[in-house]
Protein backbone atom coordinates (compact mmCIF):
# COMPACT_ATOMS: atom_id res chain seq x y z
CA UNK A 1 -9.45 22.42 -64.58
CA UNK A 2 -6.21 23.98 -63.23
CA UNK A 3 -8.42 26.81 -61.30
CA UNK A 4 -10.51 23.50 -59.85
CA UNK A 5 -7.56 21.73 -58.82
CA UNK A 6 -6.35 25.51 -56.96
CA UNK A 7 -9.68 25.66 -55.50
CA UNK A 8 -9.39 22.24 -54.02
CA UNK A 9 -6.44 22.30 -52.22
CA UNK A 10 -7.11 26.02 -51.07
CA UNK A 11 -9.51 23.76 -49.50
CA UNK A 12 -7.26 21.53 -48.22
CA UNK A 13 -5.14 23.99 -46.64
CA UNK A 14 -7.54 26.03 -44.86
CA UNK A 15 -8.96 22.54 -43.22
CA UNK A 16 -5.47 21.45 -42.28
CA UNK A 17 -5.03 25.12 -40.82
CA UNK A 18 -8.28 24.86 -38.54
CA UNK A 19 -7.02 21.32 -37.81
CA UNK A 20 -3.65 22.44 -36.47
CA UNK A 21 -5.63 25.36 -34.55
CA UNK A 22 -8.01 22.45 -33.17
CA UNK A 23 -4.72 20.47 -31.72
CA UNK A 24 -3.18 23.40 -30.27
CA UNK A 25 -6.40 24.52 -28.85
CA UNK A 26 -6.40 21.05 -27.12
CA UNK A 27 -3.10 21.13 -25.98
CA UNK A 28 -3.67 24.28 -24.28
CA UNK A 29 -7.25 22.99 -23.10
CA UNK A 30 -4.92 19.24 -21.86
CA UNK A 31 -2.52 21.75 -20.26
CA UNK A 32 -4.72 23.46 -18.34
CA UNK A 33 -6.46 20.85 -17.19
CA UNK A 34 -4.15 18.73 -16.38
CA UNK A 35 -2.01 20.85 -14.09
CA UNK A 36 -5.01 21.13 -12.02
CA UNK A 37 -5.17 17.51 -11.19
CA UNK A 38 -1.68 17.01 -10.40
CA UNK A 39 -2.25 16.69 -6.73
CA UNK A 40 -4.67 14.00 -7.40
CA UNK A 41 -2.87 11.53 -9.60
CA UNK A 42 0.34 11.98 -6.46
CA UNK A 43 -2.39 10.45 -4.13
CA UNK A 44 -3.72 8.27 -6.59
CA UNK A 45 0.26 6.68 -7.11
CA UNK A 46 0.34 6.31 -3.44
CA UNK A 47 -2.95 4.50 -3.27
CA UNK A 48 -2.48 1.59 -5.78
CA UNK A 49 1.07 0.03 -4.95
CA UNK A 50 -0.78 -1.65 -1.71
CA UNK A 51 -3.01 -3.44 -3.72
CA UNK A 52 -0.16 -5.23 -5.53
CA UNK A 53 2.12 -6.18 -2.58
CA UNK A 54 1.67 -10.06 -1.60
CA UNK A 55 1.70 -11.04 -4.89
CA UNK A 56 4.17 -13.43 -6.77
CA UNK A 57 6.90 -10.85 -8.75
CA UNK A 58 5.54 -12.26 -12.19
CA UNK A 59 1.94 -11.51 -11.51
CA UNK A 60 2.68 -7.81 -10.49
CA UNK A 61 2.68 -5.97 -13.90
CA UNK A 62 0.13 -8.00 -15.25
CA UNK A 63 -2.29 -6.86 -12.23
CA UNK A 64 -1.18 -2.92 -12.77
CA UNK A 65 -1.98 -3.56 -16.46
CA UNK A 66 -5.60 -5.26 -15.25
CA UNK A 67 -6.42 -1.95 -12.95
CA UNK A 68 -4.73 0.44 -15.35
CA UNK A 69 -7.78 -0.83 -18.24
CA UNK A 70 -10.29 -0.43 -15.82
CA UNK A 71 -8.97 3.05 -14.96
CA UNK A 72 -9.48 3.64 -18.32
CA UNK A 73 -12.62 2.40 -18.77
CA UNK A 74 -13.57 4.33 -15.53
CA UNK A 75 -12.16 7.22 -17.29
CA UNK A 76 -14.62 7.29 -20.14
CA UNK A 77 -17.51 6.20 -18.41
CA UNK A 78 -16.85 9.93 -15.77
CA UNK A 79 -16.20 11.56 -18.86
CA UNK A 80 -19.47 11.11 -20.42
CA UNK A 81 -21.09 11.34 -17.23
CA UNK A 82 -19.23 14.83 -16.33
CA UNK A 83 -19.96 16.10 -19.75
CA UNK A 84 -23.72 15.29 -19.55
CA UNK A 85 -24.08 16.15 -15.91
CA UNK A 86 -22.25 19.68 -17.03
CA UNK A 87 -24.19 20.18 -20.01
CA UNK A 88 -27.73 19.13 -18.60
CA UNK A 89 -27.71 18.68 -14.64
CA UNK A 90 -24.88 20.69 -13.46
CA UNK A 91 -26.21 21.06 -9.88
CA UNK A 92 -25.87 17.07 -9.73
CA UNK A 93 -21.82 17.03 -9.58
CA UNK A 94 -20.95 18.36 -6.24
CA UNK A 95 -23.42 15.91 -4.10
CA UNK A 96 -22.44 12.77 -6.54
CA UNK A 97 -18.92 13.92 -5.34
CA UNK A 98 -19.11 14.41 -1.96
CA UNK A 99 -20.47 10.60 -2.05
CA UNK A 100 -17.61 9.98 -3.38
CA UNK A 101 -15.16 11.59 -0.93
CA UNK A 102 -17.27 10.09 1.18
CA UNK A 103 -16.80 6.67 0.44
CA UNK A 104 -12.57 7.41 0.18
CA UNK A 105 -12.66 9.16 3.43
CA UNK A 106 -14.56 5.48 4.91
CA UNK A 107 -11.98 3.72 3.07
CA UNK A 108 -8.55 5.21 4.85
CA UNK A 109 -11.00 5.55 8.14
CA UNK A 110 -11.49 1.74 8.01
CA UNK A 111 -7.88 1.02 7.56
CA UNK A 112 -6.87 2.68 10.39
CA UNK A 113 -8.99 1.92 12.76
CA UNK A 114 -8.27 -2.07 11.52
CA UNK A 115 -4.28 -1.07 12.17
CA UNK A 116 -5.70 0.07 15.76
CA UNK A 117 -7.90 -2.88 16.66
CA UNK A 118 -5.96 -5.37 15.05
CA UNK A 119 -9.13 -6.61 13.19
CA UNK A 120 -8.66 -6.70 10.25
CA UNK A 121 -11.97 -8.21 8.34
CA UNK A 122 -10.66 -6.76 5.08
CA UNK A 123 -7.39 -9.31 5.05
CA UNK A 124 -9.79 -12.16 6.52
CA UNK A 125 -12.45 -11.81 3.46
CA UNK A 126 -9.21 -11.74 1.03
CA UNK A 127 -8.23 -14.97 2.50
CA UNK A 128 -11.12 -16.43 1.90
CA UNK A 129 -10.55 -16.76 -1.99
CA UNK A 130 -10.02 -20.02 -3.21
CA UNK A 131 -7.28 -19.77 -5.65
CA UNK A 132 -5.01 -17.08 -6.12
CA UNK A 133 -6.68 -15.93 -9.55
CA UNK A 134 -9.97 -14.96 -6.95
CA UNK A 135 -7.26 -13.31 -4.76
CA UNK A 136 -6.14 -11.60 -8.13
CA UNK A 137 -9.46 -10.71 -9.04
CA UNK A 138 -10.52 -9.58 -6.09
CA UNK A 139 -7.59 -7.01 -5.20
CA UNK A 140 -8.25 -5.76 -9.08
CA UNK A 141 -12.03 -5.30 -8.26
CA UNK A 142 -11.31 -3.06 -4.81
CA UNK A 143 -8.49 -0.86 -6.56
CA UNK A 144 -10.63 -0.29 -9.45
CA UNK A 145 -13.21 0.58 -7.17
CA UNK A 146 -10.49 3.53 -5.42
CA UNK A 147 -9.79 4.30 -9.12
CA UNK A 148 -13.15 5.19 -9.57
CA UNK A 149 -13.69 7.78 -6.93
CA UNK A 150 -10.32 9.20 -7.67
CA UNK A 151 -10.44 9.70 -11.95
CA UNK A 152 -13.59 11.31 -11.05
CA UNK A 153 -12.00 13.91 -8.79
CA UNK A 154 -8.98 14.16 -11.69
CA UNK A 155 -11.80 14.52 -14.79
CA UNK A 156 -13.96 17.15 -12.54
CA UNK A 157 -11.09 19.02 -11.75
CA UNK A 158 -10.09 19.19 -15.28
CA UNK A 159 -13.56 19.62 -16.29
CA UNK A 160 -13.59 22.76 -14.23
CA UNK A 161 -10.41 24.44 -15.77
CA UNK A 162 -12.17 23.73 -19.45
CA UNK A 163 -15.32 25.91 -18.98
CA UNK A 164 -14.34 28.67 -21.68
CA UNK A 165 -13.74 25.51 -24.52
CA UNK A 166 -16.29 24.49 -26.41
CA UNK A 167 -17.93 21.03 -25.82
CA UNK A 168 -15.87 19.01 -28.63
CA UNK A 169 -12.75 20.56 -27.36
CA UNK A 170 -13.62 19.71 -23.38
CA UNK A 171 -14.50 16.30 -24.50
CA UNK A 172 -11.08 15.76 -26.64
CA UNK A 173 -8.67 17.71 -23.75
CA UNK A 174 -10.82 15.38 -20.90
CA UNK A 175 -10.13 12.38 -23.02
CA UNK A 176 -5.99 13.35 -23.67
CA UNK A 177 -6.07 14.59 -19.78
CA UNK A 178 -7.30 10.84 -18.71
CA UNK A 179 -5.17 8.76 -21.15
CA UNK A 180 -1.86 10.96 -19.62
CA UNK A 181 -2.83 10.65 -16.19
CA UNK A 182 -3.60 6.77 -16.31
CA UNK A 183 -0.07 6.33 -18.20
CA UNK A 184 2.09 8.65 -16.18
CA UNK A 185 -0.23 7.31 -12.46
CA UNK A 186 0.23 3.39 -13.38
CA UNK A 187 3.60 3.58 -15.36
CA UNK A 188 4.82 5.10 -12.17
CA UNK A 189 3.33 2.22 -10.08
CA UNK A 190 4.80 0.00 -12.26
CA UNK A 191 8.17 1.24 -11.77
CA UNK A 192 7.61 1.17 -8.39
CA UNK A 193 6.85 -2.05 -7.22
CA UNK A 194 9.57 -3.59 -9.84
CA UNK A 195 12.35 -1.76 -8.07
CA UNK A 196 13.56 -4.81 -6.15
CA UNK A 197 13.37 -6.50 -8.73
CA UNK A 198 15.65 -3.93 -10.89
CA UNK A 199 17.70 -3.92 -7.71
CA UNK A 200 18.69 -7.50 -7.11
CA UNK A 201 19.72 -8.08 -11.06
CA UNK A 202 22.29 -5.18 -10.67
CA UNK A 203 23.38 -6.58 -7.71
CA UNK A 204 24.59 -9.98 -9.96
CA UNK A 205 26.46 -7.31 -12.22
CA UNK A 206 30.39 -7.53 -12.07
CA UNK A 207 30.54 -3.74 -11.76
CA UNK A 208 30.96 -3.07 -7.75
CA UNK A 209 28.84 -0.08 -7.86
CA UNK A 210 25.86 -1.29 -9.48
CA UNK A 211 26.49 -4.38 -7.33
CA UNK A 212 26.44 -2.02 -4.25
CA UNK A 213 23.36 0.31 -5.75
CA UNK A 214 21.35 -2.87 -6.18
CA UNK A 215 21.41 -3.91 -2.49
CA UNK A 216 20.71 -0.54 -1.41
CA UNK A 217 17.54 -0.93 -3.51
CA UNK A 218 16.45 -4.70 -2.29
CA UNK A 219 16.82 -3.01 1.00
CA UNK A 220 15.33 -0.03 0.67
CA UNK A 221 12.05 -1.15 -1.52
CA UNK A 222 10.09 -3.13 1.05
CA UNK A 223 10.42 0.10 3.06
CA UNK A 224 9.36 2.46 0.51
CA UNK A 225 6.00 0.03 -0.27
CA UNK A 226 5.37 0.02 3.29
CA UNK A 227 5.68 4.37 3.45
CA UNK A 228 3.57 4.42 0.70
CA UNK A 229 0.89 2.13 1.79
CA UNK A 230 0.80 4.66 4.85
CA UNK A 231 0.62 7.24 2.56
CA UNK A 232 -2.26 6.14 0.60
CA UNK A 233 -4.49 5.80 3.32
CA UNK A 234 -3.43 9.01 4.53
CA UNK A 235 -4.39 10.44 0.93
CA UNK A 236 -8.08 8.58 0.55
CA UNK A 237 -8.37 10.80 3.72
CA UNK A 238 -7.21 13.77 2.72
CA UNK A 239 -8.77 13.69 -0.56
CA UNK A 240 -12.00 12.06 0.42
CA UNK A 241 -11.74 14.90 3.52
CA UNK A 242 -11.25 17.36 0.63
CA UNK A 243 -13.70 16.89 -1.50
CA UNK A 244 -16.45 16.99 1.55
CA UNK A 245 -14.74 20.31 2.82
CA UNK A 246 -15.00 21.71 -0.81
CA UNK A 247 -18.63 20.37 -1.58
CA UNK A 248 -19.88 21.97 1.93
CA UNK A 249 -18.45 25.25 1.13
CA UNK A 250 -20.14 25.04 -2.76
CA UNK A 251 -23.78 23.78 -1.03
CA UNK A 252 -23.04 26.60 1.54
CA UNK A 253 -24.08 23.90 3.94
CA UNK A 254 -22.41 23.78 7.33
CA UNK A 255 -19.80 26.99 6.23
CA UNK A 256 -17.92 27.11 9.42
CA UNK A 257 -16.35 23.68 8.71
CA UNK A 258 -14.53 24.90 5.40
CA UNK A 259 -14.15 28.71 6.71
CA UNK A 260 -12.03 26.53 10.17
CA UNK A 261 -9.83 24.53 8.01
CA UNK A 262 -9.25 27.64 5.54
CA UNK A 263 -8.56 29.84 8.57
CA UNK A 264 -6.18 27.42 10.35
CA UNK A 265 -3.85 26.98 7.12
CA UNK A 266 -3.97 30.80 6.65
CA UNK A 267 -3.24 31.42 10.30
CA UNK A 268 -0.66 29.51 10.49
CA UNK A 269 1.25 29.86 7.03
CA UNK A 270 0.72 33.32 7.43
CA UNK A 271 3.88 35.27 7.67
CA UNK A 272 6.19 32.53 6.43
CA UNK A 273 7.89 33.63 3.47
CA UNK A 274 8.75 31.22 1.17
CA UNK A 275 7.53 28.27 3.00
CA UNK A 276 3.95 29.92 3.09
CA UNK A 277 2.52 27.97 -0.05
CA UNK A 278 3.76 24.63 1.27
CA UNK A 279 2.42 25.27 5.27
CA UNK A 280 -0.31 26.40 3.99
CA UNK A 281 -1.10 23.21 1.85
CA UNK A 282 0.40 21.13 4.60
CA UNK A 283 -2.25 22.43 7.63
CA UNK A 284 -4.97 22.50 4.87
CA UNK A 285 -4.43 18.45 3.91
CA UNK A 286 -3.97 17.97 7.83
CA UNK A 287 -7.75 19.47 8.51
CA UNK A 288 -9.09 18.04 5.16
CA UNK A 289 -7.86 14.47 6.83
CA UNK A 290 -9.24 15.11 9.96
CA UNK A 291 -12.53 15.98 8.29
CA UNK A 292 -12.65 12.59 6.81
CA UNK A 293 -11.41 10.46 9.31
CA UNK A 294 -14.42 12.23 11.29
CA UNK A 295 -16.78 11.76 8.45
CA UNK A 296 -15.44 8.03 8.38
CA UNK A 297 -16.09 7.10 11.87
CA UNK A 298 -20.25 7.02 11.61
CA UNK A 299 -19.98 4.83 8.04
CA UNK A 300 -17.22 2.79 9.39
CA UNK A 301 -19.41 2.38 12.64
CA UNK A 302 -22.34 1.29 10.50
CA UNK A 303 -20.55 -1.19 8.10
CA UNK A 304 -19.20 -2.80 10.97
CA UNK A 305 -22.36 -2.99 12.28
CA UNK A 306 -23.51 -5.05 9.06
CA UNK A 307 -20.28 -7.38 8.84
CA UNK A 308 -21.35 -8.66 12.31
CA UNK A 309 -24.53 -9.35 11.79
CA UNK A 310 -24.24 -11.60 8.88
CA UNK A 311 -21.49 -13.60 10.57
């Protein structure tokens, strides 16, 4: 009996061991992973504060929450898509991502030539809802519908850092990577677009310099929404532009196009000491962008195209 009960939780032990080994393996594995993606979930933040502005200050977490659950549901539908795809039809990924980038780079195209034109079709369709829960609904709908295209970038870029894990490990590390990201992107969001909030109840405090901090946020806020509204559409560009100059250069289809924006960073980063990593970055998201604004023009052409026809 005793030697039994020995035997048993020599058992025990050695499972808890390979257990431990299995968490720190996906730590390492959510690590990796993760770090890859960072610039990703920064242009993701910047893209989902617009979709919030407008609405009443009581209705604004409740909407984050709304698109943060379908972030996550986006999340595990492009995780068992990206596993499959990576397992079975690997050669699939780059053109079903390059649709994707292309619909982003149509999406910040579309904005600005609406900001140009002053027509802004977009705003007039919103308008059209009857009650503000079809408003709601509809702003949820179009940011989930960013979402989409952009977890996909974050799960294939982690995807791509997991390739020496085995497929139990890149499935648990994807899943931790996309449960982070969708806390750290939307609690981050959430922060944001309650700061006036935050701002004008410490400026009804007694103390003079929370008083005094709180204004300075009230006024502040409505700028920093409408910087980062400008910055989102900038990043659908420069991520949608991105992931086009990336999937050419992968389909070594139309080469010169990735080799000109890789050439122009390195040119002129080149030679810049410490600053070479960030000009370098800098003139690469500048010629991503341009890509997709370029790529943007024919579908933006097209859909407008459409719109008039129907009215």
């Amino acid at each position: 009996m005793p030697s039994g009960l020995i035997a048993l939780l020599d058992d025990v032990a050695a499972i808890a061991k390979i257990a431990a080994a299995s968490v720190d393996d996906i730590g390492a594995a959510v690590g990796k992973a993760g770090s890859k993606a960072a610039g990703v979930v920064i242009d993701d933040t910047a893209v989902t504060p617009r979709y919030v502005t407008g609405f009443t200050p009581d209705r604004e977490l409740p909407i984050i929450g709304k698109i943060a659950l379908g972030s996550l549901k986006n999340k595990v539908v492009i995780l068992v898509a990206a596993l499959l795809l990576s397992a079975f039809l690997p050669v699939a990924i780059t053109p079903l991502l390059m649709l994707g980038g292309a619909y982003l780079a149509f999406e910040g195209t579309e904005k600005i030539i609406e900001k140009l034109s002053g027509d802004h079709h977009d705003e007039e369709e919103l308008l059209q809802a009857d009650t503000p829960q079809e408003l709601e609904q509809r702003q949820v709908a179009g940011a989930i519908r960013t979402d989409f295209i952009l977890s996909a970038e974050i799960m294939i870029i982690a995807l791509s850092q997991l390739a020496d894990f085995s497929l139990p490990l890149r499935a648990a590390a994807l899943a931790a990577v996309g449960v982070v990201i969708t806390v750290a992107v939307y609690g981050a969001v959430g922060l944001i677009v309650k700061l006036d909030d935050i701002g004008l109840h410490m400026a009804e405090r007694s103390n003079r310099a929370a008083r005094s901090f709180g204004r300075g946020l009230v006024h502040v806020v409505p700028k920093l929404l409408k910087a980062l509204a400008a910055i989102g559409t900038a990043a659908m560009l420069w991520v949608g532009g991105g992931i086009l100059v990336h999937g050419l250069e992968e389909l070594h289809l139309l080469t010169f196009i990735p080799h000109a924006v890789e050439g122009a960073a390195a040119s002129v980063a080149g030679g810049t000491g410490l600053l070479q990593s960030a000009l370098h970055w800098v003139v690469g998201a500048v010629g991503a962008a341009l890509i997709g604004f370029i790529a943007g023009l024919p579908i933006v052409g097209a859909v407008m195209l459409i719109h008039r026809a129907r009215t």
